[in-house]
PDB file of N, CA and C in Angstrom:
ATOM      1  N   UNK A   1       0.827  -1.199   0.000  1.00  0.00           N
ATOM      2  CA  UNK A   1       0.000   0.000   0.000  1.00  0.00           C
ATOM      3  C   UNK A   1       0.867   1.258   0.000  1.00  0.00           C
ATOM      4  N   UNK A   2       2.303   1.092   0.831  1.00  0.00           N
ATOM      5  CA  UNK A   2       2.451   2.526   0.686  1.00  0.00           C
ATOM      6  C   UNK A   2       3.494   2.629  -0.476  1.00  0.00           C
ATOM      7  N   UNK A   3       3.824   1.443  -1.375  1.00  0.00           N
ATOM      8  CA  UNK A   3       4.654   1.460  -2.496  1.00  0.00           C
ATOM      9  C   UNK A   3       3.557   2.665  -3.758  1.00  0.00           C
ATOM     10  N   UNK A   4       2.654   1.996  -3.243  1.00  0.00           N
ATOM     11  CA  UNK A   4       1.122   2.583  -4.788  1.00  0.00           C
ATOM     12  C   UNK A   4       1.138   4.186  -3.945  1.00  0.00           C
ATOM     13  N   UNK A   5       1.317   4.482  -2.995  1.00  0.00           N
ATOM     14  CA  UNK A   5       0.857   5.832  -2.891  1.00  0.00           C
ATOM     15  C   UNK A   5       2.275   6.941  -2.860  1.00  0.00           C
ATOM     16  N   UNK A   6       3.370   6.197  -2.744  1.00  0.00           N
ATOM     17  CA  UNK A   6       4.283   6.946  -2.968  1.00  0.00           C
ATOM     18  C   UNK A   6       4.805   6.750  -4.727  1.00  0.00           C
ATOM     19  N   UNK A   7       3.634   5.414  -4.691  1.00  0.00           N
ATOM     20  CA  UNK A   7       4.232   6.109  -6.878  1.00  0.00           C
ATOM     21  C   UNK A   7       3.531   7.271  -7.398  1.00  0.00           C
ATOM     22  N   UNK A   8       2.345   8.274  -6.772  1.00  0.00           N
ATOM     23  CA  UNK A   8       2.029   9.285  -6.729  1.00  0.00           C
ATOM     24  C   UNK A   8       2.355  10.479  -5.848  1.00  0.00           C
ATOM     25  N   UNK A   9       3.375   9.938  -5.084  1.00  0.00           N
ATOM     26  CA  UNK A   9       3.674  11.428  -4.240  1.00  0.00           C
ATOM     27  C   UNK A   9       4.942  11.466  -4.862  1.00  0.00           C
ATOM     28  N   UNK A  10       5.564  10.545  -5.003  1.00  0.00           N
ATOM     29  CA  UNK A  10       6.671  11.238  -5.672  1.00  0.00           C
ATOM     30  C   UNK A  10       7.073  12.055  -7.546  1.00  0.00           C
ATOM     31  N   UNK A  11       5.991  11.602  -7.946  1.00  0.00           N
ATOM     32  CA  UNK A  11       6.037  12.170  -9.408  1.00  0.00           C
ATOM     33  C   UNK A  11       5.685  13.681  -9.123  1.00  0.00           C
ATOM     34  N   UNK A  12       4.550  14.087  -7.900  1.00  0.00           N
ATOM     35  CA  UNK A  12       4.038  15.189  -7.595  1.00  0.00           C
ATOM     36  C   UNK A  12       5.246  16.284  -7.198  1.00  0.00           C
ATOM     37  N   UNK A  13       6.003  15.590  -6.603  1.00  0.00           N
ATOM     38  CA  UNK A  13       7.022  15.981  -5.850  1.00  0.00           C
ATOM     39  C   UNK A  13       7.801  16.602  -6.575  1.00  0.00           C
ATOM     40  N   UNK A  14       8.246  15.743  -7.884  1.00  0.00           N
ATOM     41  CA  UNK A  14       9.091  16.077  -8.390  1.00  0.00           C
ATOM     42  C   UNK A  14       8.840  17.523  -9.327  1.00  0.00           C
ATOM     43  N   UNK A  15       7.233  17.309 -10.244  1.00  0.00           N
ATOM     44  CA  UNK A  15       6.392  18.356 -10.411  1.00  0.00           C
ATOM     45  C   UNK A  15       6.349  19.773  -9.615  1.00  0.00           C
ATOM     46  N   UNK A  16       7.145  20.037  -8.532  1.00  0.00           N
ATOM     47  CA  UNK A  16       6.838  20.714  -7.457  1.00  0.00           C
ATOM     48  C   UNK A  16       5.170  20.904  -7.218  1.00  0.00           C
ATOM     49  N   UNK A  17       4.442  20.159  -6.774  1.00  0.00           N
ATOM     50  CA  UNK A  17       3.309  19.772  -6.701  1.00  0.00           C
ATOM     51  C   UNK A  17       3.133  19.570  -5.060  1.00  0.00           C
ATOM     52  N   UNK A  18       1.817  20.320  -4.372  1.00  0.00           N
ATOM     53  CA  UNK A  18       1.478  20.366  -3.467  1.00  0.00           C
ATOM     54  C   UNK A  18       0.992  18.624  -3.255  1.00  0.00           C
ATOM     55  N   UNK A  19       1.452  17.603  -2.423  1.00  0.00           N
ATOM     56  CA  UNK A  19       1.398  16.100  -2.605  1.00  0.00           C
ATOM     57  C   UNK A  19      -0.424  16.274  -1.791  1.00  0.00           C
ATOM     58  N   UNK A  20      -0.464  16.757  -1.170  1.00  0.00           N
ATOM     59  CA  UNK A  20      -1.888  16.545  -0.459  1.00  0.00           C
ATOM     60  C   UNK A  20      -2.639  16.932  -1.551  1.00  0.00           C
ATOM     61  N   UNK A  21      -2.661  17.798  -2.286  1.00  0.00           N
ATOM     62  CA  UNK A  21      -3.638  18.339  -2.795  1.00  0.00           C
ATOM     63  C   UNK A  21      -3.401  18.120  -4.223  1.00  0.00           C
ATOM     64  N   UNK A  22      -2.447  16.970  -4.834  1.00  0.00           N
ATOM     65  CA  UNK A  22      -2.401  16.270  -5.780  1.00  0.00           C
ATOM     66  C   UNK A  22      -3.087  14.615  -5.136  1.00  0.00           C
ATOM     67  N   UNK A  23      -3.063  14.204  -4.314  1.00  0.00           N
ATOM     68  CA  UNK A  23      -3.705  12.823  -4.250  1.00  0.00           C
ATOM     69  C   UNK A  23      -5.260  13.233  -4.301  1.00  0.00           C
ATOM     70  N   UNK A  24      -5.149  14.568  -2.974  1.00  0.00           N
ATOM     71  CA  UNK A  24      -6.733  14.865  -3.114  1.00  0.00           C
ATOM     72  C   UNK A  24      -7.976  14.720  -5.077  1.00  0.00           C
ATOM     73  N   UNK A  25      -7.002  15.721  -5.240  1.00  0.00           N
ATOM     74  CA  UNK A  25      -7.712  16.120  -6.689  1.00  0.00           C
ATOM     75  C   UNK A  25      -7.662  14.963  -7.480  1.00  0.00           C
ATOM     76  N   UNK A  26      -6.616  14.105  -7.371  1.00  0.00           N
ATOM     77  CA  UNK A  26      -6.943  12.721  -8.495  1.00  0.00           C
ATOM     78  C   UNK A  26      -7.797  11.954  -7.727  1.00  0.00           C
ATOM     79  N   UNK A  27      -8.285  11.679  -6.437  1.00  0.00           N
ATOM     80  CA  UNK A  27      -9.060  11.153  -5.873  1.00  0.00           C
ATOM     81  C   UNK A  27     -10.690  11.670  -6.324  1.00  0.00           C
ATOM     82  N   UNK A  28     -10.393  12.807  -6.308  1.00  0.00           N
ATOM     83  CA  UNK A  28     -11.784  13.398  -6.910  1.00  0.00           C
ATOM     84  C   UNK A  28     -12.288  13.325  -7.778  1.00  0.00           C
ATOM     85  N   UNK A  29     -11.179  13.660  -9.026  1.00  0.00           N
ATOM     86  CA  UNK A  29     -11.670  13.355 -10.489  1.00  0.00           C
ATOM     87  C   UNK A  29     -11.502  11.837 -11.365  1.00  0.00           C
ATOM     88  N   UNK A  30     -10.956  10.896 -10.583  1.00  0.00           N
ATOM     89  CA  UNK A  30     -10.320   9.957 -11.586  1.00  0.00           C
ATOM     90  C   UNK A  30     -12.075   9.170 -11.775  1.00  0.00           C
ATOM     91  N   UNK A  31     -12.879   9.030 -10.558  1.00  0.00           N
ATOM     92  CA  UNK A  31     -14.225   8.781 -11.449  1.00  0.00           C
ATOM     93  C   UNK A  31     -14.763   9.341 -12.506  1.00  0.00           C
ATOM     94  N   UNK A  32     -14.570  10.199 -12.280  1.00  0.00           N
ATOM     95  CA  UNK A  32     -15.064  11.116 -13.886  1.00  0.00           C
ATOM     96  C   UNK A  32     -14.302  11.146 -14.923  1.00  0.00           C
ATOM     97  N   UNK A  33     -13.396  10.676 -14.854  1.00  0.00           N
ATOM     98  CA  UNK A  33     -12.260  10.277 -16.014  1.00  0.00           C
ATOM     99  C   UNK A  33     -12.800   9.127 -16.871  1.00  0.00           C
ATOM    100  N   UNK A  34     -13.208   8.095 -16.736  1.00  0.00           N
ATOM    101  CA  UNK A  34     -14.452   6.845 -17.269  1.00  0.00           C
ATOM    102  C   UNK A  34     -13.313   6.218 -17.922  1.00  0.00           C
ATOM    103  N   UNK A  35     -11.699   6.269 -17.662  1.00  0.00           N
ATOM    104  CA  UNK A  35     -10.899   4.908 -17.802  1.00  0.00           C
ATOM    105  C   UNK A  35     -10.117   5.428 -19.461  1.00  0.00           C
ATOM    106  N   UNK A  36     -10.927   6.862 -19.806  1.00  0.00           N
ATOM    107  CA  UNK A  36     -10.442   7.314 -21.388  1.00  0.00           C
ATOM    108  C   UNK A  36      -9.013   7.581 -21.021  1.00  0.00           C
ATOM    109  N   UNK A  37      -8.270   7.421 -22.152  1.00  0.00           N
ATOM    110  CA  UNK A  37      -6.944   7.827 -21.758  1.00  0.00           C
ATOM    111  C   UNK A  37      -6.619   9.421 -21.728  1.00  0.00           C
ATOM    112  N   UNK A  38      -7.705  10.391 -22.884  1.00  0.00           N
ATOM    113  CA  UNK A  38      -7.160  11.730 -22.500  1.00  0.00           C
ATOM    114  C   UNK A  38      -7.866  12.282 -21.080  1.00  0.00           C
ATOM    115  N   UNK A  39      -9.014  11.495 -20.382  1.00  0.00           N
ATOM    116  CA  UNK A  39      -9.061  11.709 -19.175  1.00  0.00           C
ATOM    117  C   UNK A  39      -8.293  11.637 -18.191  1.00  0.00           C
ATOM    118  N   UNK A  40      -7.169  10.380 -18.203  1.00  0.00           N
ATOM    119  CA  UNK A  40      -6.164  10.127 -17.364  1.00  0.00           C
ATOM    120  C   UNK A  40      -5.038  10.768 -17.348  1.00  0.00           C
ATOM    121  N   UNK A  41      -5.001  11.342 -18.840  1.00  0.00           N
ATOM    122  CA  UNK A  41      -3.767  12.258 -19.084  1.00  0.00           C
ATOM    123  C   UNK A  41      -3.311  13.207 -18.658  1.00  0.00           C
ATOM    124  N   UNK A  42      -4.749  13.980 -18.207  1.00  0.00           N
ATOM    125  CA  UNK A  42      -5.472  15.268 -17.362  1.00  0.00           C
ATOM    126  C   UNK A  42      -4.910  15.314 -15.940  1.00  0.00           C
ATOM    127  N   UNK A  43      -4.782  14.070 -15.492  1.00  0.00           N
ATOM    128  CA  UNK A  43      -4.922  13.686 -13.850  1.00  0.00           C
ATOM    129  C   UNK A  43      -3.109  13.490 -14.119  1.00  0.00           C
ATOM    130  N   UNK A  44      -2.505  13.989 -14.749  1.00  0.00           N
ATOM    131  CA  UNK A  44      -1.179  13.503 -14.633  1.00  0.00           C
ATOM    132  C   UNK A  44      -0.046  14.677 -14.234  1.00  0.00           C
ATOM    133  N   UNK A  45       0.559  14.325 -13.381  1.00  0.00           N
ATOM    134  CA  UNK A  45       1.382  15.808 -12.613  1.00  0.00           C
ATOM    135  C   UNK A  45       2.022  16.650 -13.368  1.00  0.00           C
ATOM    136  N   UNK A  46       2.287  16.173 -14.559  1.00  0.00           N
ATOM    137  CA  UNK A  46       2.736  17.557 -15.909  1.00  0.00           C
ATOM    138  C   UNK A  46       1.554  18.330 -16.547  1.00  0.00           C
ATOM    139  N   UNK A  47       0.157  17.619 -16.099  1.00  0.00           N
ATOM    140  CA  UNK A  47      -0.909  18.172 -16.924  1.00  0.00           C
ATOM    141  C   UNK A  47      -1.010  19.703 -16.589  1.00  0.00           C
ATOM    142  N   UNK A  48      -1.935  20.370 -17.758  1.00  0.00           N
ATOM    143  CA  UNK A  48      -1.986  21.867 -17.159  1.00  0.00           C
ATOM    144  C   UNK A  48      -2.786  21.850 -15.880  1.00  0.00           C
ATOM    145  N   UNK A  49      -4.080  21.113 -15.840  1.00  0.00           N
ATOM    146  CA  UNK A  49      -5.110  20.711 -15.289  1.00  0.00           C
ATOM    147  C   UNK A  49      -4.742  20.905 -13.453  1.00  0.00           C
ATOM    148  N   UNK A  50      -3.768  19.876 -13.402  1.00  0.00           N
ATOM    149  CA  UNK A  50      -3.174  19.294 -12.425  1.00  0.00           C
ATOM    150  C   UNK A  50      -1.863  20.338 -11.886  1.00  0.00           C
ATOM    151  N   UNK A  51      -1.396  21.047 -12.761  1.00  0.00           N
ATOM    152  CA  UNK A  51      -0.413  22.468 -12.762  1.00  0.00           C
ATOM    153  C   UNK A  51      -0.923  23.408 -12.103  1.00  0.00           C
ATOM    154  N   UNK A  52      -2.125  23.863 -12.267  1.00  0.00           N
ATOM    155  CA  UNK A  52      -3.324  24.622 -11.862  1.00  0.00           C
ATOM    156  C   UNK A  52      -3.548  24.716 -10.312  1.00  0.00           C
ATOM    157  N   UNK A  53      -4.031  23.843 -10.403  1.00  0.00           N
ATOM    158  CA  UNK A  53      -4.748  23.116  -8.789  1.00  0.00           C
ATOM    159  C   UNK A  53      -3.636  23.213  -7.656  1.00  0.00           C
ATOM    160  N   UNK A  54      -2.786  22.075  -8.237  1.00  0.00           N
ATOM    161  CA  UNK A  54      -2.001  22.222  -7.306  1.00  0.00           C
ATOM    162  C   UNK A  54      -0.383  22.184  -7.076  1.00  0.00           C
ATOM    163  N   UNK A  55      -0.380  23.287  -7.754  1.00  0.00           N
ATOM    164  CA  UNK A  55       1.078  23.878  -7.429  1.00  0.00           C
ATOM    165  C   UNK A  55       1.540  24.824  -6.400  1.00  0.00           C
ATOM    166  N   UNK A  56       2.948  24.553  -6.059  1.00  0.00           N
ATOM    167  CA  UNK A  56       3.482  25.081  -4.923  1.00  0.00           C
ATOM    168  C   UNK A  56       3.273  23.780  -3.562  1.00  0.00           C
ATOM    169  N   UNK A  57       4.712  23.278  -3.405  1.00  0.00           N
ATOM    170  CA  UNK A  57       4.890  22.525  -2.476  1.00  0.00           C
ATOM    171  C   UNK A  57       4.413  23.111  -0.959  1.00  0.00           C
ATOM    172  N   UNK A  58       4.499  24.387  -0.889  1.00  0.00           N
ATOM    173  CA  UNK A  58       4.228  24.768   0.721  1.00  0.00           C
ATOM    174  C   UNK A  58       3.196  25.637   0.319  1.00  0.00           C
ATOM    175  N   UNK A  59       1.824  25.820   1.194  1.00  0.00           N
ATOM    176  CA  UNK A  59       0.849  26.034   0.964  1.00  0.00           C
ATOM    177  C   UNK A  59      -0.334  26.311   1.569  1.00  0.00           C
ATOM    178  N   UNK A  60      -0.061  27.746   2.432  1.00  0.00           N
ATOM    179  CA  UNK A  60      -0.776  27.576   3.911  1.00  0.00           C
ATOM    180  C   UNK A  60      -2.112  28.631   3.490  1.00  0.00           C
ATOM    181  N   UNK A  61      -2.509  28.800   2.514  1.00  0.00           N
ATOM    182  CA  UNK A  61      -3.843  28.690   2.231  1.00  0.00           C
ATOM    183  C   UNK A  61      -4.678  27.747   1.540  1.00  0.00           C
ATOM    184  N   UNK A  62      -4.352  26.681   2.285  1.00  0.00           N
ATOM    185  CA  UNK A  62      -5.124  25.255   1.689  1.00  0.00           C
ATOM    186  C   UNK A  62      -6.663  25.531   1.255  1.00  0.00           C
ATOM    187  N   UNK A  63      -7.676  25.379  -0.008  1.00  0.00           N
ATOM    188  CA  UNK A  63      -8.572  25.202  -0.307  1.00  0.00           C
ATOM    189  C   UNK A  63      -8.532  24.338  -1.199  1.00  0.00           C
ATOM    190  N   UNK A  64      -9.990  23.423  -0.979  1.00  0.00           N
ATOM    191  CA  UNK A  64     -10.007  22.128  -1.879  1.00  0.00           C
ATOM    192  C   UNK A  64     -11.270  22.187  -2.161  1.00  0.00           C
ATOM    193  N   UNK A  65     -11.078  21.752  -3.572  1.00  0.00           N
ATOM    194  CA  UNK A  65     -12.116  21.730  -4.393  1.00  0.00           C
ATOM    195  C   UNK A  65     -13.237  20.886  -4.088  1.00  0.00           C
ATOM    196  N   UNK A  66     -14.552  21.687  -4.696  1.00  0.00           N
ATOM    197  CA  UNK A  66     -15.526  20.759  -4.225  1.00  0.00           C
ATOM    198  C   UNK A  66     -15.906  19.529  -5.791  1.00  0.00           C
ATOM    199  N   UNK A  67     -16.319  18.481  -5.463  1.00  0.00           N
ATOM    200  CA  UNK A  67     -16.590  17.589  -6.288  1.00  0.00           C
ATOM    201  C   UNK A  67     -17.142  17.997  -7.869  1.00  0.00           C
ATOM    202  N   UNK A  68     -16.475  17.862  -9.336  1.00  0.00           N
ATOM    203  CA  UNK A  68     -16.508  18.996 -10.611  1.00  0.00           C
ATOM    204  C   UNK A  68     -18.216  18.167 -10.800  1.00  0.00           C
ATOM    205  N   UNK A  69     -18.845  18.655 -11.422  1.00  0.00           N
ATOM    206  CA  UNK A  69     -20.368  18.357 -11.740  1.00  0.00           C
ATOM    207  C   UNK A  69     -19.732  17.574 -12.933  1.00  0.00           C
ATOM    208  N   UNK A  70     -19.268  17.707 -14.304  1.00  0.00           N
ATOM    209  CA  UNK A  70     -18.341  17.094 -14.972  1.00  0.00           C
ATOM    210  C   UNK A  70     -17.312  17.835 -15.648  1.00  0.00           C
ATOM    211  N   UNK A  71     -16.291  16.542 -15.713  1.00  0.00           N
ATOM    212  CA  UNK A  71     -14.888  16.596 -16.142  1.00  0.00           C
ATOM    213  C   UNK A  71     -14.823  16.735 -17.764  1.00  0.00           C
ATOM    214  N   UNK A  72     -14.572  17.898 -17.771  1.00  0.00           N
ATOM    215  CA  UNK A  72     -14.633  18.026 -19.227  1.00  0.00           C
ATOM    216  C   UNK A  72     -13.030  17.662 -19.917  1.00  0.00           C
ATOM    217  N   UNK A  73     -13.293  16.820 -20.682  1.00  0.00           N
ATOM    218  CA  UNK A  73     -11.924  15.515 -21.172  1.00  0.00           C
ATOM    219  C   UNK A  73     -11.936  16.652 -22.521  1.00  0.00           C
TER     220      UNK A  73
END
């Protein structure tokens, strides 16, 4: 278990990617992704998508998104 969750904190990491609020947001959207690959592509720590949200490793105005109505792929 913690091999699978550090194969996502560390790509984030490297992204300079806020890691909480990169697991958060792929947790959120990867249902709405429906398994397409340019959905998954989206959810990927180089995406702009994912650039957006959550960048900046330190981050002391934490806000998290509320659940997207849909994921526009």
């Amino acid at each position: 278990m913690t091999t699978i969750v550090m194969s996502f904190i560390e790509p984030a990491r490297a992204n300079n990617l806020n890691a909480f609020k990169y697991l958060y947001t792929l947790l959120l959207y990867m249902p709405y992704s429906k398994d397409e690959l340019t959905g998954i592509e989206q959810l990927t720590p180089s995406s702009p998508l994912i650039q957006k949200k959550c960048s900046g490793i330190i981050d002391d105005n934490l806000e998290l998104q509320n659940p997207p109505e849909n994921l526009t792929v």
